[in-house]
N, C-alpha and C. Protein backbone atom coordinates (compact mmCIF):
# COMPACT_ATOMS: atom_id res chain seq x y z
N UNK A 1 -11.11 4.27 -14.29
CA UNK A 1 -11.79 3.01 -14.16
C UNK A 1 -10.74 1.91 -14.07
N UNK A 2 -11.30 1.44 -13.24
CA UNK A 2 -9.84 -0.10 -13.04
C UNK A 2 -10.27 -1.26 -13.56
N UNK A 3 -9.56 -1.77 -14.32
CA UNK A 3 -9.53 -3.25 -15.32
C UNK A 3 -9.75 -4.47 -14.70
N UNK A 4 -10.83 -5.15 -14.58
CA UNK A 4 -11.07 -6.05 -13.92
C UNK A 4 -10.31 -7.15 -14.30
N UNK A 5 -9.27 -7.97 -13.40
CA UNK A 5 -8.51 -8.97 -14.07
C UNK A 5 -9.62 -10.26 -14.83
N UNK A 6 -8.89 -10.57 -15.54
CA UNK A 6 -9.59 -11.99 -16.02
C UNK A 6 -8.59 -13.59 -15.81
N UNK A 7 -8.78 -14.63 -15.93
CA UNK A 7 -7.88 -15.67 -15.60
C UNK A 7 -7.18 -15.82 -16.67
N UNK A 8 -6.58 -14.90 -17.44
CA UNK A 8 -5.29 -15.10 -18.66
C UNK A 8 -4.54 -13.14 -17.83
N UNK A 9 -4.84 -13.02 -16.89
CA UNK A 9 -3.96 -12.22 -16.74
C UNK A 9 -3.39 -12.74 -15.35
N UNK A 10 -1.79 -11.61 -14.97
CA UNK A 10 -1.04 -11.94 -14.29
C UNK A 10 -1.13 -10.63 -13.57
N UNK A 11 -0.66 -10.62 -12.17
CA UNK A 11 -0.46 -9.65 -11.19
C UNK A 11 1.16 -9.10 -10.98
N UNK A 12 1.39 -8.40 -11.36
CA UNK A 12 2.67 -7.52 -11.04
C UNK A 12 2.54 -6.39 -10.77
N UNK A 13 3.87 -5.36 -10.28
CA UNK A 13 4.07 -4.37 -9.57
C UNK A 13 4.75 -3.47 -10.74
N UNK A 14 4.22 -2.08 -11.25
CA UNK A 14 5.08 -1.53 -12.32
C UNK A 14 5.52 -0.24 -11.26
N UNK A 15 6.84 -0.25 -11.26
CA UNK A 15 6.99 1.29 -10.36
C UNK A 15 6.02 1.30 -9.15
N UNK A 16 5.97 0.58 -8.55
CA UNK A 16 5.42 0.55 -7.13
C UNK A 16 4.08 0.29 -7.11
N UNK A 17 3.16 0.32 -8.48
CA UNK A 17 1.25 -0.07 -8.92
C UNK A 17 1.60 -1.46 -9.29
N UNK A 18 0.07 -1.79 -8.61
CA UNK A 18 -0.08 -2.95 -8.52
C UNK A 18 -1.11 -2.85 -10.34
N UNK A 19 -0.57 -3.99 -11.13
CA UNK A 19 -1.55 -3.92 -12.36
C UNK A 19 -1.40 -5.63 -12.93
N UNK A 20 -2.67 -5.59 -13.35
CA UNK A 20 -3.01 -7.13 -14.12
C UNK A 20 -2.75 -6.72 -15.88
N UNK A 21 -2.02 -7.49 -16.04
CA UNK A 21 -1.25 -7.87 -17.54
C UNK A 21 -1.78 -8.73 -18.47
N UNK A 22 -1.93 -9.04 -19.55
CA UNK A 22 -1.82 -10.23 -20.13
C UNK A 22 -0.98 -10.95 -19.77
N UNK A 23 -1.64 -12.01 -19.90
CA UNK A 23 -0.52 -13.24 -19.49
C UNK A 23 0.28 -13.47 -21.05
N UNK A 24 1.84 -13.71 -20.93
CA UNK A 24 2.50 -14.16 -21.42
C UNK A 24 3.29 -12.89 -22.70
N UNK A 25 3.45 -11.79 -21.89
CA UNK A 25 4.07 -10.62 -22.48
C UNK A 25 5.56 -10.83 -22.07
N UNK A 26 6.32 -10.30 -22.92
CA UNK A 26 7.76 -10.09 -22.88
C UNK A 26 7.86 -8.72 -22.65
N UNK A 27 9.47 -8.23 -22.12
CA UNK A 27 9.54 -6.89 -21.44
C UNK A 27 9.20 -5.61 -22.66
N UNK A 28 9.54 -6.29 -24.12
CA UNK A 28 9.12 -5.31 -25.18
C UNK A 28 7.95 -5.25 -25.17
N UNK A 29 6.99 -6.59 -24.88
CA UNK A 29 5.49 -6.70 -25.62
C UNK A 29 5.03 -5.47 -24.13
N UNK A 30 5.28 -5.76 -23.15
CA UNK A 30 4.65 -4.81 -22.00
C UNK A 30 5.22 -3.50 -22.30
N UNK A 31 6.57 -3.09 -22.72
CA UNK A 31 6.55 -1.55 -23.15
C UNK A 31 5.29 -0.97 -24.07
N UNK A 32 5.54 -1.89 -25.04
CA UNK A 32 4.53 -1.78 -26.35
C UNK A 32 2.80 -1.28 -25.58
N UNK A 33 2.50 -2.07 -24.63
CA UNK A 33 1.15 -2.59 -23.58
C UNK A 33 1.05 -1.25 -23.31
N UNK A 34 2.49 -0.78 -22.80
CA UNK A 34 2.18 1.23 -22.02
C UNK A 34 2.49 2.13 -22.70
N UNK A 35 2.53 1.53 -23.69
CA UNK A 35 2.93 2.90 -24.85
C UNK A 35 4.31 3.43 -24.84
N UNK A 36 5.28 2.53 -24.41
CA UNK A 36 6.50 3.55 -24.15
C UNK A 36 8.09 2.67 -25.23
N UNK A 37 8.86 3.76 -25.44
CA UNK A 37 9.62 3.30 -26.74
C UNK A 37 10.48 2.47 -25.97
N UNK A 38 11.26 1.18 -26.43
CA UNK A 38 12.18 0.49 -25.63
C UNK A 38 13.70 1.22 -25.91
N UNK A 39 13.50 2.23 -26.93
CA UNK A 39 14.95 2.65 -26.96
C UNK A 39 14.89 3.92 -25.68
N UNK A 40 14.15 4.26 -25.11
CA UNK A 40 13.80 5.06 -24.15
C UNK A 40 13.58 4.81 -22.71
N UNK A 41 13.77 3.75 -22.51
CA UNK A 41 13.82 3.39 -21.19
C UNK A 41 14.88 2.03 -21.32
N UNK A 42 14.85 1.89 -19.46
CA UNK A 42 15.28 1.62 -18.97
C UNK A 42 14.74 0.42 -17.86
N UNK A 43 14.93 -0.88 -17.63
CA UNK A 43 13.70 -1.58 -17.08
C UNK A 43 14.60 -2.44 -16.15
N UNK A 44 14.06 -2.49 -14.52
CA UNK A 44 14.63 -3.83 -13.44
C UNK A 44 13.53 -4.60 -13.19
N UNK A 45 14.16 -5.17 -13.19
CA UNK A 45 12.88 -6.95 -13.08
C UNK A 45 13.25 -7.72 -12.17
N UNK A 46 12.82 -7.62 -10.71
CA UNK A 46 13.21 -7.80 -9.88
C UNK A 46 14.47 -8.02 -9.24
N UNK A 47 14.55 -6.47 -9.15
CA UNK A 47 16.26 -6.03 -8.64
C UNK A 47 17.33 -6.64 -9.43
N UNK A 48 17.10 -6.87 -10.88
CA UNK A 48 18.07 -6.63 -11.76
C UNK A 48 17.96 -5.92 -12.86
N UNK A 49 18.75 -5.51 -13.59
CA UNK A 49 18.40 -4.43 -14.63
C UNK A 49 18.58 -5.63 -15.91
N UNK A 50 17.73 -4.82 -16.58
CA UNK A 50 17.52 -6.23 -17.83
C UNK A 50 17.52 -5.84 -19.12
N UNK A 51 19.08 -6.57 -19.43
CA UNK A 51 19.66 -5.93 -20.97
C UNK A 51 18.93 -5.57 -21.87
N UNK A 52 18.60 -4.19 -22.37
CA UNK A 52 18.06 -3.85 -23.43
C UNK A 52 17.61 -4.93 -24.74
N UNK A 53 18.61 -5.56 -24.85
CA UNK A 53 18.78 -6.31 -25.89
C UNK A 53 18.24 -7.99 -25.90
N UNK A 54 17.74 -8.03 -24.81
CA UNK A 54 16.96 -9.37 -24.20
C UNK A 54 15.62 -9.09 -23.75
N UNK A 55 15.07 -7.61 -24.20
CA UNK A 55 14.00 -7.32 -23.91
C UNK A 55 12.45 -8.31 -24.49
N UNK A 56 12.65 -8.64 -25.67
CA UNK A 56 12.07 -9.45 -26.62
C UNK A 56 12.21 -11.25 -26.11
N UNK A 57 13.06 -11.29 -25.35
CA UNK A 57 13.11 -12.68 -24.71
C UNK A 57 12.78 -13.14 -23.14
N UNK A 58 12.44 -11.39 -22.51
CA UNK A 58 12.58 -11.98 -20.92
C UNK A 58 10.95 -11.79 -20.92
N UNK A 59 10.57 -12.95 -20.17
CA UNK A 59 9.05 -13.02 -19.84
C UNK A 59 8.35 -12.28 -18.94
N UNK A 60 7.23 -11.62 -18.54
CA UNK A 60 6.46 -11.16 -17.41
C UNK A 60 6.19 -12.24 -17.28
N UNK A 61 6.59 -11.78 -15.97
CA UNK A 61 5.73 -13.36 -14.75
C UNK A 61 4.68 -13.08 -13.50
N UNK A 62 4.24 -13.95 -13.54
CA UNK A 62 2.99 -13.86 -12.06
C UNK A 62 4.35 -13.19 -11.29
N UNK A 63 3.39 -11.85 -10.78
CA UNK A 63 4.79 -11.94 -9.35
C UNK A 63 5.25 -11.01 -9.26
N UNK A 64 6.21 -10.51 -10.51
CA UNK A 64 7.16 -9.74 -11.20
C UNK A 64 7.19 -8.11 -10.24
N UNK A 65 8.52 -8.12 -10.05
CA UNK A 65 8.41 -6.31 -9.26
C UNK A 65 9.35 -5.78 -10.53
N UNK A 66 8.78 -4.76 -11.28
CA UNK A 66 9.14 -4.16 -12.79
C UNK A 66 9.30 -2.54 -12.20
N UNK A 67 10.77 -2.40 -12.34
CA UNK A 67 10.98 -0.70 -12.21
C UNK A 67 11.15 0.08 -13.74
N UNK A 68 10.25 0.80 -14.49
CA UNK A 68 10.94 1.28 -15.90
C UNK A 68 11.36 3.03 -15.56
N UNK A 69 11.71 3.01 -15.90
CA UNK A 69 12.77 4.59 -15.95
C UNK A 69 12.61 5.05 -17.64
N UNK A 70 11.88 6.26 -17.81
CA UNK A 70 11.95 7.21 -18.92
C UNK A 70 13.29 7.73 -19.34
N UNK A 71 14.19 7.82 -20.33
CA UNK A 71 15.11 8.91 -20.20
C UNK A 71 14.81 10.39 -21.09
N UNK A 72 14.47 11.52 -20.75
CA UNK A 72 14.42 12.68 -21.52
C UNK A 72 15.35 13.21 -21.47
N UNK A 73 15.32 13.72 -22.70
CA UNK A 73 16.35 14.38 -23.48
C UNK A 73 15.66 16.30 -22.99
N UNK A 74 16.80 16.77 -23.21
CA UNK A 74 16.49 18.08 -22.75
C UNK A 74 17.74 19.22 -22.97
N UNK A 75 17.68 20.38 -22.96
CA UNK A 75 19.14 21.42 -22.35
C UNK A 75 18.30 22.84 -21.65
C-alpha cells in the first residue's frame, strides 16, 4: 500500500524510489524512519557522501537524491 503524501511531507529519491518523508528529518532521523543502524551504512546526498558524523545535522530536503549503502559483515 502506498502512503499518501500529506502537506508536512517532502518528496525525495532513496536509491532510485521515489518516497514522501516527514518534513524536517535529519540523515539519522531518516535512517531511524527505515529502520537502519547509522553505524551500518553509508549515505550520498546528492552526489556527495555525507560524513557519518554530521549525520544528526544534515537536513532532508524537498528534492533530495539520497543513495544509502548497507555494509554486511560476513566470511
Amino acid at each position: 500500500m502506498t502512503k499518501t503524501a500529506s502537506a508536512a511531507d517532502i518528496a525525495v529519491t532513496v536509491n532510485g524510489e521515489a518516497r514522501h518523508l516527514p518534513a524536517g528529518l535529519t540523515l539519522a532521523g531518516l535512517l531511524t524512519h527505515l529502520g537502519l543502524d547509522t553505524r551500518k551504512v553509508a549515505v550520498e546526498r546528492n552526489l556527495e557522501i555525507a560524513p557519518r558524523s554530521a549525520y544528526g545535522q544534515i537536513a532532508v530536503e524537498d528534492g533530495d537524491r539520497l543513495e544509502i549503502v548497507q555494509f554486511v559483515g560476513g566470511g
